[in-house]
Protein backbone atom coordinates (compact mmCIF):
# COMPACT_ATOMS: atom_id res chain seq x y z
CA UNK A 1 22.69 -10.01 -10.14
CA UNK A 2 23.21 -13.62 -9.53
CA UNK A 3 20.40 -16.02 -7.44
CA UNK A 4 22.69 -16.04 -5.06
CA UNK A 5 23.22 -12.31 -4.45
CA UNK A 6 19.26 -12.62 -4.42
CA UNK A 7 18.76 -14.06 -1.25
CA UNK A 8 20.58 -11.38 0.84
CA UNK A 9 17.88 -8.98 -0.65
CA UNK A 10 14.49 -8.26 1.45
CA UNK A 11 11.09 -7.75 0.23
CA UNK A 12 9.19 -5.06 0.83
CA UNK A 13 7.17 -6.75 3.38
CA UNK A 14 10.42 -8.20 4.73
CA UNK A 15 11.50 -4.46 5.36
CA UNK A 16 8.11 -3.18 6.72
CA UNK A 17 7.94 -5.83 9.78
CA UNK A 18 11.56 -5.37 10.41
CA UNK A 19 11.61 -1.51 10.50
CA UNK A 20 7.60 -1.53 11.97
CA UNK A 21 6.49 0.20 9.08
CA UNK A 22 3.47 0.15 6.89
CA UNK A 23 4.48 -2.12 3.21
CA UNK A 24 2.85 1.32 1.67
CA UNK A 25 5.36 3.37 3.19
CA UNK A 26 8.27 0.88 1.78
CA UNK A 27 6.70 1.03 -1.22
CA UNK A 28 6.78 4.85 -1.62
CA UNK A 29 10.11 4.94 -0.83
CA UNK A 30 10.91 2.95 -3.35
CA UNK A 31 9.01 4.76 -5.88
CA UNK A 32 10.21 7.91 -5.23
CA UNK A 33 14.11 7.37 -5.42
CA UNK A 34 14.99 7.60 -1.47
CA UNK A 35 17.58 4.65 -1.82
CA UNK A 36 20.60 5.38 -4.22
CA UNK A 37 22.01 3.52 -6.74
CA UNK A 38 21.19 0.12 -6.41
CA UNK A 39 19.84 -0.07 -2.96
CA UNK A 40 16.52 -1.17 -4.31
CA UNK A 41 15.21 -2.53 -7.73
CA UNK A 42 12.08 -3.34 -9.23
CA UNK A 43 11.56 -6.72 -10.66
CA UNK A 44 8.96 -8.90 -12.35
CA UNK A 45 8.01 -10.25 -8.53
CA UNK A 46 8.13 -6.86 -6.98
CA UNK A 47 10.78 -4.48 -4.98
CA UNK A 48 14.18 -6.20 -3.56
CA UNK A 49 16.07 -3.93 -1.42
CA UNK A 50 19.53 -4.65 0.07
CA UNK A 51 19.94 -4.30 3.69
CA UNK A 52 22.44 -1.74 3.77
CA UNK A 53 19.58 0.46 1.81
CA UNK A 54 16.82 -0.63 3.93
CA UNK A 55 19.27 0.30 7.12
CA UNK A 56 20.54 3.68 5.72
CA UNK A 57 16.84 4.69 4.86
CA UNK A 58 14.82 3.09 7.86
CA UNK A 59 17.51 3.05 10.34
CA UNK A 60 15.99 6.13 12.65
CA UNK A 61 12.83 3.54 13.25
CA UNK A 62 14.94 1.32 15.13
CA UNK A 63 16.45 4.32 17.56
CA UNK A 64 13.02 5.24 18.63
């Protein structure tokens, strides 16, 4: 992954105020394999997740 695929990526806490969702509960989700593939990653400066990931996991937050 290139720097400049990097920027489309969120942080955790990017996720968690987007979806309205407590940075633990990001964070276990990324722990415990609930994105496929390479929807999230772990890296020296913490989780990255792509967008598409964040949406297919978190998406139901944003119907309620």
């Amino acid at each position: 992954m290139n720097p400049q695929e990097l920027k489309n990526w969120l942080s955790v806490s990017e996720v968690a105020s987007k979806y309205k969702l407590a940075r633990n509960s990001v964070l276990v989700a990324c722990k415990s394999d609930r994105f496929s593939g390479n929807e999230a990653v772990e890296t020296s400066l913490g989780w990255l997740i792509s967008p598409a990931g964040a949406d297919r996991v978190f998406r139901y937050r944003l119907d309620n």
